[in-house]
Protein backbone atom coordinates (compact mmCIF):
# COMPACT_ATOMS: atom_id res chain seq x y z
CA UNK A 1 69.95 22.22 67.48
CA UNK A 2 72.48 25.00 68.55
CA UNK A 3 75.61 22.34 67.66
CA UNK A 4 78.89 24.10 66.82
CA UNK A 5 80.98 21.87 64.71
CA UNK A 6 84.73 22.47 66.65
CA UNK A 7 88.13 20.78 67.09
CA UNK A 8 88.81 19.19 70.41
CA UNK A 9 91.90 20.07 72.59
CA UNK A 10 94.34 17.33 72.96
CA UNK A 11 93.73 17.44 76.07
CA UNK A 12 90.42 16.62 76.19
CA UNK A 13 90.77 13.70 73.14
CA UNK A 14 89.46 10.50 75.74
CA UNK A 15 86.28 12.12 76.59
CA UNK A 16 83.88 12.09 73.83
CA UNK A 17 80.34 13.08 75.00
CA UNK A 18 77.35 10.28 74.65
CA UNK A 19 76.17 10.43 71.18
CA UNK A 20 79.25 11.60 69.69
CA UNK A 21 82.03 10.16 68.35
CA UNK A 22 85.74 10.95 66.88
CA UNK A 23 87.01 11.64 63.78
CA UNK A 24 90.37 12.72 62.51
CA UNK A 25 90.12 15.14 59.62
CA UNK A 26 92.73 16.59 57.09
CA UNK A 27 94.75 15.52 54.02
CA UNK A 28 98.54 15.97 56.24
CA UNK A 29 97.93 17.34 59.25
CA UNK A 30 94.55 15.85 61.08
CA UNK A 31 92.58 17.91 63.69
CA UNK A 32 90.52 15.69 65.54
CA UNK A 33 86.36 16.58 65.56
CA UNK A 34 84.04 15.38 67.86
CA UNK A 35 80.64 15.18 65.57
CA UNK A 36 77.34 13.88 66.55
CA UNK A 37 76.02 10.35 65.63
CA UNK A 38 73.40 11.68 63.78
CA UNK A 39 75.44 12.45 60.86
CA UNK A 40 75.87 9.07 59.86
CA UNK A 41 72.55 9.29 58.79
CA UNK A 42 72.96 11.71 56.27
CA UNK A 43 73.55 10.18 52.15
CA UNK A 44 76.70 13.08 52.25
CA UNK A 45 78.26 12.03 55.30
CA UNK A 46 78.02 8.29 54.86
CA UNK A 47 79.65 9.51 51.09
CA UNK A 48 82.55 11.51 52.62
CA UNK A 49 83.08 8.23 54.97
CA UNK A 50 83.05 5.53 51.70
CA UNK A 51 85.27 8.05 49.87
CA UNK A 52 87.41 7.83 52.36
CA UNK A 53 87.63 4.40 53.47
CA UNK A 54 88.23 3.47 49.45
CA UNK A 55 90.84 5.78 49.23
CA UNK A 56 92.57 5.34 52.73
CA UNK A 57 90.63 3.25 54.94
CA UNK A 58 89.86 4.31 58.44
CA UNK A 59 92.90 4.00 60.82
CA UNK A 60 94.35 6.26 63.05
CA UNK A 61 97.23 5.70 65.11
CA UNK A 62 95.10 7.68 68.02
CA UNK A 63 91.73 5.59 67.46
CA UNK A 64 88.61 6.92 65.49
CA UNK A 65 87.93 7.80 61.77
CA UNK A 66 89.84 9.15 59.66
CA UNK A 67 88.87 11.35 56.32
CA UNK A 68 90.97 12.48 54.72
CA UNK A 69 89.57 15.68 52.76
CA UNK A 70 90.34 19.15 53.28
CA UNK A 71 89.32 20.35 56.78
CA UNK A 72 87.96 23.61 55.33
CA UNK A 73 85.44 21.08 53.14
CA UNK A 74 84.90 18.71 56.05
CA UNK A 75 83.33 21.84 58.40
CA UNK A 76 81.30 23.17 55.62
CA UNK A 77 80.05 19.68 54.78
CA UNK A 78 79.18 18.92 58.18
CA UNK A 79 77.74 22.47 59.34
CA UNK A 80 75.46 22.18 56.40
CA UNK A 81 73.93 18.90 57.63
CA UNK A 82 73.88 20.09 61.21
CA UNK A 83 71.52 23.45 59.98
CA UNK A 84 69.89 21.25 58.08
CA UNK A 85 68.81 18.39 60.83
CA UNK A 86 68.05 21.30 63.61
């Protein structure tokens, strides 16, 4: 698949490319990911999301999901599915 898992610039946070979507990551500070839709497939994804959404539901003063979860768990969580669905 080639996908890199990165933080967006603030600059760039309105443009998320089709099949993407936002989410806000981090347990104080949030850094704001642009992952593909095809994670929400994935049993540990849709897990992180329910964990999430029981603990702190989803909103976001700047629009999109929010986990929180440590960002250095959230990457390795997400690059794992990504190597896994290329």
């Amino acid at each position: 698949m080639g996908f890199k898992l990165q933080s967006t610039c603030k600059e760039n946070q309105s443009q998320v490319p089709k099949g993407y979507f936002p989410v806000y990551v981090g347990e104080k500070h949030k850094t704001r990911y642009v992952v593909p839709l095809s994670l929400l497939e994935h049993p540990l994804f849709q897990s992180l999301l329910r964990k999430s959404e029981e603990e702190f539901g989803f909103k976001h003063p700047m629009g999109g999901v929010t986990i929180t979860c440590p960002e250095d768990d959230f990457i390795n969580i997400t690059s794992r599915l990504l190597i896994s669905s290329s």
